[in-house]
Protein backbone atom coordinates (compact mmCIF):
# COMPACT_ATOMS: atom_id res chain seq x y z
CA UNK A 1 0.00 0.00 0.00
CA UNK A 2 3.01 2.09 -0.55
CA UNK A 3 2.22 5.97 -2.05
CA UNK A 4 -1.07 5.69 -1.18
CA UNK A 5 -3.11 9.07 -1.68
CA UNK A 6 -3.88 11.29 1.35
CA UNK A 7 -7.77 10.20 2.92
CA UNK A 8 -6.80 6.35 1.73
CA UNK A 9 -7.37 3.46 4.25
CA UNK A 10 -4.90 1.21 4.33
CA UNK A 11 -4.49 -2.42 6.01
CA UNK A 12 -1.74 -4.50 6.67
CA UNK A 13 -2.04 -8.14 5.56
CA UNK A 14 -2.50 -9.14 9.19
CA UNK A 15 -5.50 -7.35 9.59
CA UNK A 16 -6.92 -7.98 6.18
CA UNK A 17 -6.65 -12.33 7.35
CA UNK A 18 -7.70 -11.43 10.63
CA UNK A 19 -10.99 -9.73 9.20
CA UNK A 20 -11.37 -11.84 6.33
CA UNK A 21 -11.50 -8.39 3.89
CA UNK A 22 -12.20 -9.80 0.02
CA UNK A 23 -11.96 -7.82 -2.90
CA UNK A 24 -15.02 -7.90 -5.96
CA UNK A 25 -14.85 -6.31 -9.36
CA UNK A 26 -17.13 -3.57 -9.81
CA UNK A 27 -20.07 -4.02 -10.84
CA UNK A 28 -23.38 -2.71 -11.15
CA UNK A 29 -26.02 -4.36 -9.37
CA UNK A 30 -29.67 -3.74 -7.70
CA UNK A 31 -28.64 -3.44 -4.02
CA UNK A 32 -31.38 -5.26 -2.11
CA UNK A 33 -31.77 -4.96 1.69
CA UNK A 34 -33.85 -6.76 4.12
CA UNK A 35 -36.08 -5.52 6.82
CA UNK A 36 -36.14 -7.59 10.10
CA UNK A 37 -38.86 -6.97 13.19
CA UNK A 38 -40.51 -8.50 15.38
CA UNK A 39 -43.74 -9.71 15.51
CA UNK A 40 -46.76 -11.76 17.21
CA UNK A 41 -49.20 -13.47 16.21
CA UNK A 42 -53.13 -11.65 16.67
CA UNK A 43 -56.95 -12.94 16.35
CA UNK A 44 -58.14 -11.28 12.82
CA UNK A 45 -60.43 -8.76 13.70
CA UNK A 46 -62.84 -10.17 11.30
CA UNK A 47 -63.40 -13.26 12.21
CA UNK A 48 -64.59 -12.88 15.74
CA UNK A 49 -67.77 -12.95 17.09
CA UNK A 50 -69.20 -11.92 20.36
CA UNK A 51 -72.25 -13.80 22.30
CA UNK A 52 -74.31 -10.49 23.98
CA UNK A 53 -78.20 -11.12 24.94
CA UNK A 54 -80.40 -8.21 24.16
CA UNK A 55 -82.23 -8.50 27.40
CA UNK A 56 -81.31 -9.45 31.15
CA UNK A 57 -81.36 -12.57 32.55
CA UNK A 58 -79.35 -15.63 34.19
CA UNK A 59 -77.06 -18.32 32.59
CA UNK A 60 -79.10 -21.70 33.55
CA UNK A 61 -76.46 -24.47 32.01
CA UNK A 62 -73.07 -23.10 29.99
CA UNK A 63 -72.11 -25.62 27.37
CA UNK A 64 -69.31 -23.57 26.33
CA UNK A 65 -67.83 -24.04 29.89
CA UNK A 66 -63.79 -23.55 28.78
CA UNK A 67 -61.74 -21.02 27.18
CA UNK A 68 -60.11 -22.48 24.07
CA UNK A 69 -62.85 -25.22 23.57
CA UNK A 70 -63.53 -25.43 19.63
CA UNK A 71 -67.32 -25.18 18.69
CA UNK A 72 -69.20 -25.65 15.48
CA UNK A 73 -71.66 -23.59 13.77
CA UNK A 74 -75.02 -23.60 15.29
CA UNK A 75 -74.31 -25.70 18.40
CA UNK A 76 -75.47 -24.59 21.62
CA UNK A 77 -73.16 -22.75 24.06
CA UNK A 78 -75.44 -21.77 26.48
CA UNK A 79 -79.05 -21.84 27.94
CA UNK A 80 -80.64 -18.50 29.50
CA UNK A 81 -83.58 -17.70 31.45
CA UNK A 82 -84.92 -14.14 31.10
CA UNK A 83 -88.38 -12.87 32.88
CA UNK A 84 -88.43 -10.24 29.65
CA UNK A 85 -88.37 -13.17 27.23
CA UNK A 86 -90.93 -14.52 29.20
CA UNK A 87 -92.96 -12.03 29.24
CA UNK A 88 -92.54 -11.48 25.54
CA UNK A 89 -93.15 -14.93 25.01
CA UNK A 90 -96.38 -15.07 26.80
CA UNK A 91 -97.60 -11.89 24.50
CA UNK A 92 -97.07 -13.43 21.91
CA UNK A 93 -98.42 -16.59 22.46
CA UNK A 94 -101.35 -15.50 23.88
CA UNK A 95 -101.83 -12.65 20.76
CA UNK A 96 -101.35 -15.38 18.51
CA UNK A 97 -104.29 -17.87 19.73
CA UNK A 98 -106.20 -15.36 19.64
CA UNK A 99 -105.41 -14.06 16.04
CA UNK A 100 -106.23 -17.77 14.95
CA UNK A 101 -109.50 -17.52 17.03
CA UNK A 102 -110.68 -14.46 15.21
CA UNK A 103 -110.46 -15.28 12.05
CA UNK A 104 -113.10 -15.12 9.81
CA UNK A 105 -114.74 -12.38 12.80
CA UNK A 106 -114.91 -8.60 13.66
CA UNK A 107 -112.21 -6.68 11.39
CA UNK A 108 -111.47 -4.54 13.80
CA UNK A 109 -110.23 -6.61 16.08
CA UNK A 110 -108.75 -8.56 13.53
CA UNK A 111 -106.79 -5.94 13.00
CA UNK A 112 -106.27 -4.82 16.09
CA UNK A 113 -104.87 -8.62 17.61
CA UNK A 114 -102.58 -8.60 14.67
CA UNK A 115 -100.46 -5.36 15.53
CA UNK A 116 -100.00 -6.64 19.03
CA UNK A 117 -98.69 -9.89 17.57
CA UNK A 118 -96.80 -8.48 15.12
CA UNK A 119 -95.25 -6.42 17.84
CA UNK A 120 -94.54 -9.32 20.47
CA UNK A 121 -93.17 -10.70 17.16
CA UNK A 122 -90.62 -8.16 16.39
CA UNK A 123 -89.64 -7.59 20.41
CA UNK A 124 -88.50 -11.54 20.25
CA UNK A 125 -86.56 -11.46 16.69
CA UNK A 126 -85.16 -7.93 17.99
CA UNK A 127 -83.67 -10.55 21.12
CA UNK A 128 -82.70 -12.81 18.97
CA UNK A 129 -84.71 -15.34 18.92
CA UNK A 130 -85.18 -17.09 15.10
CA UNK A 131 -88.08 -17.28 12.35
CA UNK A 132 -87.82 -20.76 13.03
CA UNK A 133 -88.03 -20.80 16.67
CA UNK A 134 -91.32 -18.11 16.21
CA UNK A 135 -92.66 -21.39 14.78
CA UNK A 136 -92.37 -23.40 17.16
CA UNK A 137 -92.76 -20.99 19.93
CA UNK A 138 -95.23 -23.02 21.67
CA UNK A 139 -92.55 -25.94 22.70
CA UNK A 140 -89.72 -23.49 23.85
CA UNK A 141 -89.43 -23.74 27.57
CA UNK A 142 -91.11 -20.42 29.39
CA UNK A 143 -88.58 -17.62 29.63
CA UNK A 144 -85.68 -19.61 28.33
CA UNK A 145 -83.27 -19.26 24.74
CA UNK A 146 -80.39 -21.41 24.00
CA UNK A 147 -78.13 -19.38 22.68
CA UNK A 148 -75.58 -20.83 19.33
CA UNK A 149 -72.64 -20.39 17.73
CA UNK A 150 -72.58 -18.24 14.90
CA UNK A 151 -69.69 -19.45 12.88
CA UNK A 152 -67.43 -22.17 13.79
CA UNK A 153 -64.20 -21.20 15.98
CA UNK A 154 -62.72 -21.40 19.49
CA UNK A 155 -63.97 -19.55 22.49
CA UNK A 156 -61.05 -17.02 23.15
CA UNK A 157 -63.15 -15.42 26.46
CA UNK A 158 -65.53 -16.85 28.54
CA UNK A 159 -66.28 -13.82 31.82
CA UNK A 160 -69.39 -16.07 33.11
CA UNK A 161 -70.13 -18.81 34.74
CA UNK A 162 -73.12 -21.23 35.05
CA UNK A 163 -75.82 -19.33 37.31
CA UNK A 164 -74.50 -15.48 36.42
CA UNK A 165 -76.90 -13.01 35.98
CA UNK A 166 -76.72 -10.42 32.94
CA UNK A 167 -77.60 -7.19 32.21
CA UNK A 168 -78.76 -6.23 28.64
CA UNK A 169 -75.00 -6.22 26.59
CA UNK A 170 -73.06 -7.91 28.68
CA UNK A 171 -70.83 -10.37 26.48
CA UNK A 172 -71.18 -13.75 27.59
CA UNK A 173 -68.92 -15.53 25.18
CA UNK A 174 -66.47 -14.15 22.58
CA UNK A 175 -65.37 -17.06 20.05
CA UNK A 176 -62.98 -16.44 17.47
CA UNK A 177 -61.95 -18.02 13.99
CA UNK A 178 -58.23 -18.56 14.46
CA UNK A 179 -58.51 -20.44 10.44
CA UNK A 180 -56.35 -17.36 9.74
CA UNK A 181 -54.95 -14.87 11.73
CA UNK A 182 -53.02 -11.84 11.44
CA UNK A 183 -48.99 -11.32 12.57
CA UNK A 184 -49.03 -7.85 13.67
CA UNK A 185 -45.19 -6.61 12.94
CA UNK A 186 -43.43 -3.98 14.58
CA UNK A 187 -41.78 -1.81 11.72
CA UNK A 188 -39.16 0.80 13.27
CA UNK A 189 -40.38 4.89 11.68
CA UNK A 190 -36.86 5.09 10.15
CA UNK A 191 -37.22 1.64 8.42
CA UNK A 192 -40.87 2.15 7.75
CA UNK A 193 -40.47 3.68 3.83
CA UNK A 194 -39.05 0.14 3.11
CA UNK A 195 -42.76 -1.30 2.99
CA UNK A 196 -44.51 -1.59 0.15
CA UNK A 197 -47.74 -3.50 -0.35
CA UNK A 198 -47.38 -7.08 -2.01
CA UNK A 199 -43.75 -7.29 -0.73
CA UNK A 200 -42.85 -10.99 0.31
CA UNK A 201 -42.42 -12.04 3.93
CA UNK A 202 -41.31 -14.92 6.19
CA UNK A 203 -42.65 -15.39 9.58
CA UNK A 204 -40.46 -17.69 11.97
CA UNK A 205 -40.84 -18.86 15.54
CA UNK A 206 -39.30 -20.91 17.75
CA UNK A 207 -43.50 -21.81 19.03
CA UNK A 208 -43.14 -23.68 15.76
């Protein structure tokens, strides 16, 4: 490295070996970088699903009795009695017999029995309770709704036990589709203009 111009770096031979320096031709070349973070792994906000009654009321038997238990579509997760559903229950019933009584009779109060069972009507759907349970409203036990799964998934929170009482909202069950689920990365602001949409990514973990 002898007559070496002023600014130039030079290294001996020992400390070229000793930090394994190699020499390339020039040549030009995309450079290509890589971006590493970490990560963890989230629910996808769009596949969960919250159990909430629309009324108040106890939890009689809980199906659905442990967190992480895998359910199916449509299969029960709990039983609830409600003195609101009973009550709505009852009006309808009972504006319904009637209704069938009356027909072919007085117009008026034709009329009249159908608004209040169209009304009992709507109070129960607005609860939750299905067209096809409306039908067969006469064999569901007084006062009491099982309550289903709406999609398949696992149940991810479960706040009550069997015998709680409920106020109108209170979330009974949350159950969540863990089919996919999101890894939520955490990109440093300085290294964040290196993300573009479509870009390819590997996830590892040692969990796998």
């Amino acid at each position: 490295e002898a007559n070496a111009a002023p600014g130039t770096v030079a290294l001996s031979p020992e400390k070229i070996q000793t930090l394994g320096v190699r020499t390339e031709p020039v040549r030009r070349q995309p450079l290509v970088t890589g971006l590493q973070a970490s990560g963890t792994i989230a629910v996808d906000e769009t596949r969960q699903h919250v159990i909430a009654p629309r009324f108040d009321g106890w939890v009689e038997t809980l199906q659905a009795n442990q967190t992480g238990m895998a359910v199916k579509r449509g299969q029960t997760l709990a039983t609830v009695y409600s003195p609101q559903l009973l009550a709505a229950q009852e009006d309808y019933r009972v504006a319904d017999a009637a209704l069938r009584q009356l027909r072919g009779g007085d117009a008026a109060s034709l009329q009249s029995m159908q608004r209040l069972r169209d009304a009992a009507k709507r109070r129960l759907l607005n609860w939750g309770i299905s067209a096809g349970q409306l039908e067969h409203i006469a064999h569901l036990p007084p006062g009491n709704l099982a309550l289903t799964a709406p999609a398949s998934g696992v149940i991810v929170e479960k706040p009550v036990v069997q015998g709680t009482r409920f106020v109108a909202g209170d979330t009974l069950l949350r159950l969540a589709d863990l089919s996919t689920v999101w890894v939520t990365v955490n990109v440093p602001a300085a290294q964040i203009g290196q993300v573009r949409l479509g870009q390819p990514a590997r996830f590892t973990t040692p969990a796998l």
